[in-house]
C-alpha atoms as a PDB file:
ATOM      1  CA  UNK A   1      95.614  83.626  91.882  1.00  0.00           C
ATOM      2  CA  UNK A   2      96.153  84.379  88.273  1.00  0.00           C
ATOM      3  CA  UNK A   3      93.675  83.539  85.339  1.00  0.00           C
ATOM      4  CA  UNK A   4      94.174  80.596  82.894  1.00  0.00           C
ATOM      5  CA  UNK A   5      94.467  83.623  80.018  1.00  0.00           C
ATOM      6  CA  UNK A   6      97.127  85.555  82.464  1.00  0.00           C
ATOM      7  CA  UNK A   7      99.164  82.164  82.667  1.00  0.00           C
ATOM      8  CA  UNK A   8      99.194  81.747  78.784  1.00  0.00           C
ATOM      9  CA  UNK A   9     100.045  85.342  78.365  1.00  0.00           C
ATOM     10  CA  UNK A  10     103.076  84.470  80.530  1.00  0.00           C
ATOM     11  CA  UNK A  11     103.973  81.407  78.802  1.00  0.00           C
ATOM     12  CA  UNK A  12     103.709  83.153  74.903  1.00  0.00           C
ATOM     13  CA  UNK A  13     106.147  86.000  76.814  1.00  0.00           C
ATOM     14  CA  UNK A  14     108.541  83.522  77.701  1.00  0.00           C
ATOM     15  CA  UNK A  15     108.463  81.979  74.174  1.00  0.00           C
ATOM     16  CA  UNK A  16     108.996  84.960  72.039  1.00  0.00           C
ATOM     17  CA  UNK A  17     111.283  86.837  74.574  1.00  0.00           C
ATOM     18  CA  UNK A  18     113.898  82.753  74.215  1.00  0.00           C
ATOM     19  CA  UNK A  19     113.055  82.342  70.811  1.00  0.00           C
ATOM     20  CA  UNK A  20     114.476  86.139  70.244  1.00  0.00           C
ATOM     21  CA  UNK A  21     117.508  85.661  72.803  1.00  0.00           C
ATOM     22  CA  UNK A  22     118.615  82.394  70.836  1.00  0.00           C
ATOM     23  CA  UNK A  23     118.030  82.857  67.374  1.00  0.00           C
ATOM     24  CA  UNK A  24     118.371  86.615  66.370  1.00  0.00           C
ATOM     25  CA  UNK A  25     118.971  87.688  62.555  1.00  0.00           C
ATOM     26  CA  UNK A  26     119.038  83.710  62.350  1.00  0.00           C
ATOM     27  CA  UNK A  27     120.232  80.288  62.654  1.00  0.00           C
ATOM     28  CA  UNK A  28     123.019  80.491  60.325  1.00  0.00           C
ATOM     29  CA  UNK A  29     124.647  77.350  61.240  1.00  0.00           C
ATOM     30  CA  UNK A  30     121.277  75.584  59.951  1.00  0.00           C
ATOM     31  CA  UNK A  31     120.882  78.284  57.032  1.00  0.00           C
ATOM     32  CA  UNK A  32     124.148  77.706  55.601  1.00  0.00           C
ATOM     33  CA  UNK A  33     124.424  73.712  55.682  1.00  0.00           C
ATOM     34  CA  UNK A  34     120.273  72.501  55.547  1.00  0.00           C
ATOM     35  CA  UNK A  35     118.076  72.917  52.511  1.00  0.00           C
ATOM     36  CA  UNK A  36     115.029  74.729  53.174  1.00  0.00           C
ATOM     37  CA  UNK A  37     112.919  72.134  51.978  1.00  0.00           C
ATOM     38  CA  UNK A  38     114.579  69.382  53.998  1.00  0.00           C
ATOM     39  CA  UNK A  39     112.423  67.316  56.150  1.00  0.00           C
ATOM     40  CA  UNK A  40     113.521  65.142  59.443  1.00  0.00           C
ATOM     41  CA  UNK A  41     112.998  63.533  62.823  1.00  0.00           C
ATOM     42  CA  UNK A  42     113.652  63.435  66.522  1.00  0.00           C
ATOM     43  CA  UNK A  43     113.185  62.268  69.141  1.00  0.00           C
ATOM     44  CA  UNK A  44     113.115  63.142  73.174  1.00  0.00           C
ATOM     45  CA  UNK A  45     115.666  61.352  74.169  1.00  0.00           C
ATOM     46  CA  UNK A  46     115.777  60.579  78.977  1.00  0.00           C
ATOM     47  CA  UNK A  47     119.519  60.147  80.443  1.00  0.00           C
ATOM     48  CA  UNK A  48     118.472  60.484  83.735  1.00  0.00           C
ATOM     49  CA  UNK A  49     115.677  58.973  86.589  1.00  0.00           C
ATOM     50  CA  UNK A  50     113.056  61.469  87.433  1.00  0.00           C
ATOM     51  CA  UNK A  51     109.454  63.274  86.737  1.00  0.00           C
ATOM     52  CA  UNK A  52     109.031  64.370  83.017  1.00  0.00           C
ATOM     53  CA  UNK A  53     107.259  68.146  82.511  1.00  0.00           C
ATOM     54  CA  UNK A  54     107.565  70.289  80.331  1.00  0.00           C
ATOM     55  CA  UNK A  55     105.853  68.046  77.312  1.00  0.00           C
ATOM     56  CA  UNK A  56     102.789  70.101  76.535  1.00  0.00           C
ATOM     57  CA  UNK A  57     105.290  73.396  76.706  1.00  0.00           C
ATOM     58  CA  UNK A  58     107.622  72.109  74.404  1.00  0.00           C
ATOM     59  CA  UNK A  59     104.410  71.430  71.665  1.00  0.00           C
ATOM     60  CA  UNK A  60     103.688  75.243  72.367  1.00  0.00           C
ATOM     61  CA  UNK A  61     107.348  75.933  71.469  1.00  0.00           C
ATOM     62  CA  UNK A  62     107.120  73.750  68.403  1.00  0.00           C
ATOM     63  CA  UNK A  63     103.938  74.884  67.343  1.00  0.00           C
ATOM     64  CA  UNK A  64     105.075  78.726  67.471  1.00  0.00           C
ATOM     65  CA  UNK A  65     108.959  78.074  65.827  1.00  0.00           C
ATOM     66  CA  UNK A  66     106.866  76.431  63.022  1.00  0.00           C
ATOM     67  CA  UNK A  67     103.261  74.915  63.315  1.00  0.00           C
ATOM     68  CA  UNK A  68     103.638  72.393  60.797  1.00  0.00           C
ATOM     69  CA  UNK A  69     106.225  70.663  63.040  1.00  0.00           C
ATOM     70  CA  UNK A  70     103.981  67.447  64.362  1.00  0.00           C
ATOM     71  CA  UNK A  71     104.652  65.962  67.961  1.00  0.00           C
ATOM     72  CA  UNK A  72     103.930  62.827  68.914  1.00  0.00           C
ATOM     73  CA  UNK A  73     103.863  62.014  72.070  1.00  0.00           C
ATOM     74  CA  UNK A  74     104.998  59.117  74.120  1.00  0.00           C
ATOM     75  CA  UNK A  75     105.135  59.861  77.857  1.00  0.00           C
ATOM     76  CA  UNK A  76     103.047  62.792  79.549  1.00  0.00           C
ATOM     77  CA  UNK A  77     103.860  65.045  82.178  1.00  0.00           C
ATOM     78  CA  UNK A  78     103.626  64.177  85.567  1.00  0.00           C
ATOM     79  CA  UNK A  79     104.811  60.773  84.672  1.00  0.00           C
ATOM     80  CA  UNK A  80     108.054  59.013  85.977  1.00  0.00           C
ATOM     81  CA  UNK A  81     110.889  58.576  83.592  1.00  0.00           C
ATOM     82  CA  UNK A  82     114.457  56.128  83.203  1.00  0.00           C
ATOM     83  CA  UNK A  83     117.088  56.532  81.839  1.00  0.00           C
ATOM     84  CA  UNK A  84     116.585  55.459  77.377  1.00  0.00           C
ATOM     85  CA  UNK A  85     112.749  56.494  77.778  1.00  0.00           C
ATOM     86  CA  UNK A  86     111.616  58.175  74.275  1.00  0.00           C
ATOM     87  CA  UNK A  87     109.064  61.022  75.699  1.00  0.00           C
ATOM     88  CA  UNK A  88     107.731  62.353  71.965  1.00  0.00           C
ATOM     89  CA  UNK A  89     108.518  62.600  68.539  1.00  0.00           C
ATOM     90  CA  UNK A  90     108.580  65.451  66.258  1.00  0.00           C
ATOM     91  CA  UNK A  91     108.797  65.446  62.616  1.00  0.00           C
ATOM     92  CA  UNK A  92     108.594  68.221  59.951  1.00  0.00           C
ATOM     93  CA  UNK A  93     111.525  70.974  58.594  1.00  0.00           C
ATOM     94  CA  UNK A  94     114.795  70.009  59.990  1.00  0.00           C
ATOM     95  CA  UNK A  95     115.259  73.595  60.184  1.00  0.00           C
ATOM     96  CA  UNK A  96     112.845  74.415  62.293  1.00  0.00           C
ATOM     97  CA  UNK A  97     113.681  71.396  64.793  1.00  0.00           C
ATOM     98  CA  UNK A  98     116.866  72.698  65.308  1.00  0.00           C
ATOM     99  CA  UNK A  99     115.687  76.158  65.661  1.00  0.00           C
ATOM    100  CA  UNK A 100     113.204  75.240  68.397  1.00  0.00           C
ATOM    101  CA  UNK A 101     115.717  71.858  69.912  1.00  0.00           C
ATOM    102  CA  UNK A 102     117.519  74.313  72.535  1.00  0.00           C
ATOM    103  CA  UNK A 103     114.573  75.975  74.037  1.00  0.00           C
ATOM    104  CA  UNK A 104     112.894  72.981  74.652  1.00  0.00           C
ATOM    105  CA  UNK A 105     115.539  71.360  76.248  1.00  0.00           C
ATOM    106  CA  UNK A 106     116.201  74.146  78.401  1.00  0.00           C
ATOM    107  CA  UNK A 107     112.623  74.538  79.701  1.00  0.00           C
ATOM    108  CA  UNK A 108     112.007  70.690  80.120  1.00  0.00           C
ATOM    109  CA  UNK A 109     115.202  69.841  81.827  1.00  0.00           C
ATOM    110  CA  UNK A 110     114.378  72.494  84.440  1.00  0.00           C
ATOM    111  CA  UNK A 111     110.828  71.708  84.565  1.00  0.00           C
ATOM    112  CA  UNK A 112     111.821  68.080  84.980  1.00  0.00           C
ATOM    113  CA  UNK A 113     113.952  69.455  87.412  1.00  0.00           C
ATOM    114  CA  UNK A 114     111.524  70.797  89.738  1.00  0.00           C
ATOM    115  CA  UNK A 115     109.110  68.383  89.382  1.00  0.00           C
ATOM    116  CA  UNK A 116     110.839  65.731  90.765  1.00  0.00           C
ATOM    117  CA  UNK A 117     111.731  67.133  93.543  1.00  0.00           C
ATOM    118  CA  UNK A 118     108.346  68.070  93.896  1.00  0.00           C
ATOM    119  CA  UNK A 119     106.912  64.885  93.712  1.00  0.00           C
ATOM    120  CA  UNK A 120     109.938  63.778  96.717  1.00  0.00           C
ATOM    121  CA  UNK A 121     108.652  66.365  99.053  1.00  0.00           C
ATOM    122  CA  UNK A 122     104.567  65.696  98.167  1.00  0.00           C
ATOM    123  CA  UNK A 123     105.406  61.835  98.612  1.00  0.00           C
ATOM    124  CA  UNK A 124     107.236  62.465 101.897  1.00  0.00           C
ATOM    125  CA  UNK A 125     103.873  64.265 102.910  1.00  0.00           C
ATOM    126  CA  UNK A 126     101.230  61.410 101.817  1.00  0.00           C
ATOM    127  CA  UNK A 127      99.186  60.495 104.869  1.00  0.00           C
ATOM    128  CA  UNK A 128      99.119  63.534 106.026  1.00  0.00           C
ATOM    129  CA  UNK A 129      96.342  66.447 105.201  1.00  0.00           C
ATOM    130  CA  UNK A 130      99.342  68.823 104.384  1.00  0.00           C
ATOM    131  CA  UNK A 131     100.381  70.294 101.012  1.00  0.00           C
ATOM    132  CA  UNK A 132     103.724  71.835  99.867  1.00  0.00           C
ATOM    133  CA  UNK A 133     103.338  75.261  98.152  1.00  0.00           C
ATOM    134  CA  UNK A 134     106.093  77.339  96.272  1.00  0.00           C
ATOM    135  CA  UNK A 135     107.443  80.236  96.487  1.00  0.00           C
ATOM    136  CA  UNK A 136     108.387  83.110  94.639  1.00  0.00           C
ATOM    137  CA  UNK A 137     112.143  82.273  94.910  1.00  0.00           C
ATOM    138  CA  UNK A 138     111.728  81.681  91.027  1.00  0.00           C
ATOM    139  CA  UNK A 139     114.222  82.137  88.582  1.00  0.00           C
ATOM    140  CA  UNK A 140     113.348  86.010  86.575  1.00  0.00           C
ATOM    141  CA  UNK A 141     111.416  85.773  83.963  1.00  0.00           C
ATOM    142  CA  UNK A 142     110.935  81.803  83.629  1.00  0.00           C
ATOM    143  CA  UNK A 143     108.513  81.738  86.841  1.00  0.00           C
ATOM    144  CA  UNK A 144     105.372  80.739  84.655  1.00  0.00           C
ATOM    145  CA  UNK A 145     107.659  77.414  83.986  1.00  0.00           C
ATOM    146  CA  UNK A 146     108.737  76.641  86.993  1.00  0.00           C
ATOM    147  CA  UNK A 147     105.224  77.006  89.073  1.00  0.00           C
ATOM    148  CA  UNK A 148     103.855  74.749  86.178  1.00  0.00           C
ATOM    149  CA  UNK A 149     106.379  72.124  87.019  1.00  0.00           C
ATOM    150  CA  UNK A 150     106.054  72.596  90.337  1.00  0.00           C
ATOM    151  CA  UNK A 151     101.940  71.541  89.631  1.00  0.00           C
ATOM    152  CA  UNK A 152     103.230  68.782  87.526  1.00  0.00           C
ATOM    153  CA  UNK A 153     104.741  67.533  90.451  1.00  0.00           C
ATOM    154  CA  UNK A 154     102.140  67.345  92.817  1.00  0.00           C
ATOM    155  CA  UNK A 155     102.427  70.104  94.544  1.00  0.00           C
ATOM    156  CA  UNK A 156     100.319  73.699  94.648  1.00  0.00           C
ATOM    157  CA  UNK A 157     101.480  76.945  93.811  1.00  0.00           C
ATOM    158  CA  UNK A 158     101.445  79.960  95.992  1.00  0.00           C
ATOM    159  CA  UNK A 159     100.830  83.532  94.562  1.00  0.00           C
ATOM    160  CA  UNK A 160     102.017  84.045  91.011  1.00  0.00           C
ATOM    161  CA  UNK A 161     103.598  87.059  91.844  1.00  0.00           C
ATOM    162  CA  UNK A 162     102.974  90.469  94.026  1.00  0.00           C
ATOM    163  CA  UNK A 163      99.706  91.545  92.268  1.00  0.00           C
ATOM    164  CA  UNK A 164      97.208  88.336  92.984  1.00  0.00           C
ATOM    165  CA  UNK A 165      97.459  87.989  96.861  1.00  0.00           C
ATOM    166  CA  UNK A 166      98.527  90.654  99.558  1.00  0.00           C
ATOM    167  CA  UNK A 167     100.837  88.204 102.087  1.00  0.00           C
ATOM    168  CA  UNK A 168     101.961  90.658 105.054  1.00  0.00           C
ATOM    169  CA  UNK A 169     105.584  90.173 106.155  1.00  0.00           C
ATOM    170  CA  UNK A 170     107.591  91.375 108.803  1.00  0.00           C
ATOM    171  CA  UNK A 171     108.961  94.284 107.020  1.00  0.00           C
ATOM    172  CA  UNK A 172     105.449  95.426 106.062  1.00  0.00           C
ATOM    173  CA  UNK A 173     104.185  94.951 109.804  1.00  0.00           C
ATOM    174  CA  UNK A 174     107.117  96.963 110.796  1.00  0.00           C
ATOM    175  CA  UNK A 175     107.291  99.474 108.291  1.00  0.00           C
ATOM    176  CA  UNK A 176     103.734 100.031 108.380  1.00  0.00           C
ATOM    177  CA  UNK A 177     103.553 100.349 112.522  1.00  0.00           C
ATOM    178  CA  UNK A 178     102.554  97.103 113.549  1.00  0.00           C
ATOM    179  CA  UNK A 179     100.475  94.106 112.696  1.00  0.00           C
ATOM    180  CA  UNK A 180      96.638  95.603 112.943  1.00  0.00           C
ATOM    181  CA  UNK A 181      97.620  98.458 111.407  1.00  0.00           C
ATOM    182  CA  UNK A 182      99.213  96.568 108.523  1.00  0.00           C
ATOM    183  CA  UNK A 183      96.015  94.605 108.131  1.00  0.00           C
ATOM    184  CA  UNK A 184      93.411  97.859 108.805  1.00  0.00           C
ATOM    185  CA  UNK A 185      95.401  99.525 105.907  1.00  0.00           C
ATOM    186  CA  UNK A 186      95.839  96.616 103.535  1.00  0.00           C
ATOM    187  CA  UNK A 187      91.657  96.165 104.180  1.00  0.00           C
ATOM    188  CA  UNK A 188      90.814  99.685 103.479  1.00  0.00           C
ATOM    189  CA  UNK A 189      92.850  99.536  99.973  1.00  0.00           C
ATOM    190  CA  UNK A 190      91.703  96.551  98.594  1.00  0.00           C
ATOM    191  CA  UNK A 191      88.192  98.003  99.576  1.00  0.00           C
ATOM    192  CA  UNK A 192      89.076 101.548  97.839  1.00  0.00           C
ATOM    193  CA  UNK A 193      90.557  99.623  95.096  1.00  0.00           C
ATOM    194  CA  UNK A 194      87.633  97.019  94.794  1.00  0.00           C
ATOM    195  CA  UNK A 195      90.506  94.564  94.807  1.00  0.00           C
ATOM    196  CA  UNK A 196      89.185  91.018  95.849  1.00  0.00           C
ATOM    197  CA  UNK A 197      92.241  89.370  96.613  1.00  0.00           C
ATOM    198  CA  UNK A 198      93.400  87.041  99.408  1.00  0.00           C
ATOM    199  CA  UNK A 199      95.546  88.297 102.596  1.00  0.00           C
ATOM    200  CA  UNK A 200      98.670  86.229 104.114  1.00  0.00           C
ATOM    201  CA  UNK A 201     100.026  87.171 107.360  1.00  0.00           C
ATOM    202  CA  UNK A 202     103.018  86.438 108.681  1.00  0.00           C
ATOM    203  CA  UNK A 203     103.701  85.730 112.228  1.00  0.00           C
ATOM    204  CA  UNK A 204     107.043  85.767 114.516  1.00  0.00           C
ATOM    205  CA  UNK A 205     105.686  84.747 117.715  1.00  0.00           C
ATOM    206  CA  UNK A 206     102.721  83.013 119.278  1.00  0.00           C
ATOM    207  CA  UNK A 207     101.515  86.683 120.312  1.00  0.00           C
ATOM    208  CA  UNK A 208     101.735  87.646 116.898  1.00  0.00           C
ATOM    209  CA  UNK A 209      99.297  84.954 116.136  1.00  0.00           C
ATOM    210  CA  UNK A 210      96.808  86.332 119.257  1.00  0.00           C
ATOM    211  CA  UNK A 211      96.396  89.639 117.496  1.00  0.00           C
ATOM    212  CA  UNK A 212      95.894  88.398 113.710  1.00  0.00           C
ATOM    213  CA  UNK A 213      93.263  86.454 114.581  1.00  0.00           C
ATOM    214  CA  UNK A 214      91.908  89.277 116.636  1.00  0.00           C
ATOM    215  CA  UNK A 215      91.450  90.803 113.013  1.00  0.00           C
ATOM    216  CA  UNK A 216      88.616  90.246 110.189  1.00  0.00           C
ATOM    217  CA  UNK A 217      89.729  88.985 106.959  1.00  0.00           C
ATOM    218  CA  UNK A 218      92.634  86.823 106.947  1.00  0.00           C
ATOM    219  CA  UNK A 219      92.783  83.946 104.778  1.00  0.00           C
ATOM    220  CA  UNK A 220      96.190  82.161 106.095  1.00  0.00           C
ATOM    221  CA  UNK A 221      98.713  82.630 108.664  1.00  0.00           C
ATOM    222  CA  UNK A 222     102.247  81.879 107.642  1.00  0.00           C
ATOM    223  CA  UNK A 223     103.769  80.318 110.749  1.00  0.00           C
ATOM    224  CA  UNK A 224     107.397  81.009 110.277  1.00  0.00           C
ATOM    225  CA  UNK A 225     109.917  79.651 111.911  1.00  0.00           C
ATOM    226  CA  UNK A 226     108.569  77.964 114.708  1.00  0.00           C
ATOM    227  CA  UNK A 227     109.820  74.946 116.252  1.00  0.00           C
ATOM    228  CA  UNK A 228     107.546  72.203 116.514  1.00  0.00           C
ATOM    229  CA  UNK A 229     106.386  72.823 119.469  1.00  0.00           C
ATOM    230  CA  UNK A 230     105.256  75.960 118.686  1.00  0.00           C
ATOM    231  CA  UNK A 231     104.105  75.258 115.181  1.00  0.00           C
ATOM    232  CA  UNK A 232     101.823  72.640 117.382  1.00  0.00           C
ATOM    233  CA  UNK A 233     100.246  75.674 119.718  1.00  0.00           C
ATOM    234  CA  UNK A 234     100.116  78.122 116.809  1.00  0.00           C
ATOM    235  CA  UNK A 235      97.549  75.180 114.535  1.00  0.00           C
ATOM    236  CA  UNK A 236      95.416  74.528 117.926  1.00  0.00           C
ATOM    237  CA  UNK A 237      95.263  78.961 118.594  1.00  0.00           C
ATOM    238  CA  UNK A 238      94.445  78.914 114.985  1.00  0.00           C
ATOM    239  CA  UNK A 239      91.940  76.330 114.692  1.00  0.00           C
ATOM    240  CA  UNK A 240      89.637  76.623 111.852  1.00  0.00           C
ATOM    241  CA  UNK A 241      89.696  80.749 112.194  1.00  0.00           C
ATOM    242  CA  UNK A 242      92.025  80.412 108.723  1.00  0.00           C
ATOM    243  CA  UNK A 243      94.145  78.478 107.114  1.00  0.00           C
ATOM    244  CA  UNK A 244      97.732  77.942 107.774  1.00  0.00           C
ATOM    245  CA  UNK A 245     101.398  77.941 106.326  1.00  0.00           C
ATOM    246  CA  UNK A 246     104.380  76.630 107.476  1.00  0.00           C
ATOM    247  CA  UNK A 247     107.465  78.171 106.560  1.00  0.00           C
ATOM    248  CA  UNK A 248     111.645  78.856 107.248  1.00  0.00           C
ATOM    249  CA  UNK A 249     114.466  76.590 106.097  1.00  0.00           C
ATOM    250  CA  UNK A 250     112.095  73.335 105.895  1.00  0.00           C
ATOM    251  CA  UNK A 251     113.700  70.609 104.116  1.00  0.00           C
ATOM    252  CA  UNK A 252     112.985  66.899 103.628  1.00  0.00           C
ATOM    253  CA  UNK A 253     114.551  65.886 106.788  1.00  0.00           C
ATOM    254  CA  UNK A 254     111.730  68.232 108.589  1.00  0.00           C
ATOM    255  CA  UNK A 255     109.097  68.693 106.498  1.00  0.00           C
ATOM    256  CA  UNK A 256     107.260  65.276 107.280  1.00  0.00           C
ATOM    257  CA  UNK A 257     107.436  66.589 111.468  1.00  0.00           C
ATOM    258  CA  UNK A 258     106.139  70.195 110.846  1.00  0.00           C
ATOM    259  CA  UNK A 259     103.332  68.355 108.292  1.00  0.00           C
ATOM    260  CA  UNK A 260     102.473  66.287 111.615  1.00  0.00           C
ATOM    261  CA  UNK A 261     101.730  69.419 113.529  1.00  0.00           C
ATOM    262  CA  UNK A 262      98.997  70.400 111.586  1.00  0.00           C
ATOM    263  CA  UNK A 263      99.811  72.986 108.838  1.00  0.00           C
ATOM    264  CA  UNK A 264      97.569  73.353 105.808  1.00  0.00           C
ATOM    265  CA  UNK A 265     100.710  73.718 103.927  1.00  0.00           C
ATOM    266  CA  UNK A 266     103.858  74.072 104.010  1.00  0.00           C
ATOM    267  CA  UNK A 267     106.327  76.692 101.728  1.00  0.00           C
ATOM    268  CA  UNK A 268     109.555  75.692 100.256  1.00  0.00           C
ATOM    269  CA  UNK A 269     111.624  77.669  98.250  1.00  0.00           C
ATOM    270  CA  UNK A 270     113.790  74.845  97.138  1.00  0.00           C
ATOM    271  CA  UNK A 271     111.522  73.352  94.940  1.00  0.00           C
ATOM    272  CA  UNK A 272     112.661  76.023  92.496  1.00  0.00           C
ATOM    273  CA  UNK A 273     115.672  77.407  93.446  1.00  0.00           C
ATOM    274  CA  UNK A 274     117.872  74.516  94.195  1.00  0.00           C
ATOM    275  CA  UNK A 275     117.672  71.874  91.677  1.00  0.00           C
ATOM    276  CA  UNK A 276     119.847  70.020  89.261  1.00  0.00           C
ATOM    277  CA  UNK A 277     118.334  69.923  85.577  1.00  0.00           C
ATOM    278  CA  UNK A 278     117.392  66.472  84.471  1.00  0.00           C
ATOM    279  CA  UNK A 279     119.322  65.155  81.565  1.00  0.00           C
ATOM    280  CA  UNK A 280     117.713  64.878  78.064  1.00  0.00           C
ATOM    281  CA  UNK A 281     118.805  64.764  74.703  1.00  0.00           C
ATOM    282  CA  UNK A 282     116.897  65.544  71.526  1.00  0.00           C
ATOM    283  CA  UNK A 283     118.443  62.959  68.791  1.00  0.00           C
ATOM    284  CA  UNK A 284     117.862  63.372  65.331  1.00  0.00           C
ATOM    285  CA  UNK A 285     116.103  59.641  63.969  1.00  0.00           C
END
């Protein structure tokens, strides 16, 4: 997985690349009709029922736009939120609120987004000794946000991206002439490398699974598409060999039954890619 200081480095990217997209030569609108020296407050307004994140992000927004803007703060992410709920305050320039207002509303409503449905598919697993991962189904160039929010949410993230875990897919086993030659291959380069990162495989088929675990190295088996059934022999073939992923078209009508079969986790690209932004307002005071 990535390093704390990798993560940041994403986060300041995303800053400076949507403080650049939005804001250009300037924010004329604000130039032309608000004194420099003018001073207000606002505050982060909730229309909407749901998991708040996006909180500390938006202080990193505020604190790069101007870092004299002060933030304080009323709710926390990971918390839930109703409808009227004040989350912060923020106080300094007026011109510098504005500046930084639609970023942050952006980015939170979308983390807010994703962590609450991340929170319905962790609570849907509770009792059980399974966890719901992410994907990389992310939107480009935003990921860092919406892995965080995923976290906020309760759940864990998967890799970051291609470079911090090798996970072997079909097209890999088939392009590269089956599965122990995919993993041989993908041993020997991490080795010539001196690469020390984690190895996914995927498997089709309960065979598939026979000759993985017939191979050194593997840290978890993604299990995709199985029925339950299957998904049931695949966890006892497994057994404590490695750890194991569950993974094709779950949703929250089937992700408490494949949880009961015994995954380590399961995968779920909808926890980023299909969500409805959660409605909040920033209001001047």
């Amino acid at each position: 997985m990535i390093t704390e200081t990798q993560f940041q480095n994403e986060l300041d990217l995303i800053i400076k690349n949507a403080i650049r997209e939005d804001i250009g030569d300037g924010d004329h609108t604000s130039l032309s009709c608000i004194p420099a020296e003018a001073e207000g407050k606002a505050k982060l307004l909730v229309k909407d029922t749901g998991v708040i994140a996006g909180v500390e992000f938006a202080k990193q927004v505020f604190s790069y736009v101007d870092a004299d803007l002060e933030v304080e703060t009323f709710i926390n992410d990971g918390n839930e939120v109703k409808f009227g709920d004040i989350v912060f305050h923020v106080s300094g320039k007026s011109r510098s609120i504005l500046m930084a207002e639609r970023l942050v509303l952006n980015a939170m409503q979308r983390m807010s987004a994703i962590a609450t449905k991340t929170a319905f598919f962790a609570n849907l697993l509770k009792g059980t000794d399974t966890k719901v991962l992410d994907t990389r189904k992310t939107t480009p160039g935003i990921r860092a946000l919406e892995k965080w929010a995923v976290k906020i949410g309760g759940g864990e993230n998967h890799r970051f991206a291609l470079y911090d875990m090798v996970m072997i897919k079909d097209n890999h086993i088939d392009f590269a002439g089956g599965i122990t030659a995919a993993i041989t291959k993908t041993k020997k380069y991490l080795a010539e490398k001196n690469l020390d990162i984690k190895i996914i495989v995927e498997a089709r088929s309960l065979e598939e699974i026979e000759e993985i675990l017939n191979n050194e190295g593997v840290y978890r088996i993604l299990i995709d598409n199985f029925n339950y059934e299957d998904t049931r022999k695949a966890v006892t073939l497994i057994g404590n060999k490695c750890l194991t992923e569950s993974s094709g078209g779950i949703n929250e009508d089937t992700i408490r039954k494949y949880a009961e079969c015994g995954v380590d986790y399961i995968s779920s690209g909808a926890l980023t890619h299909s969500v409805y932004n959660l409605d909040l307002s920033l209001k001047a005071l």
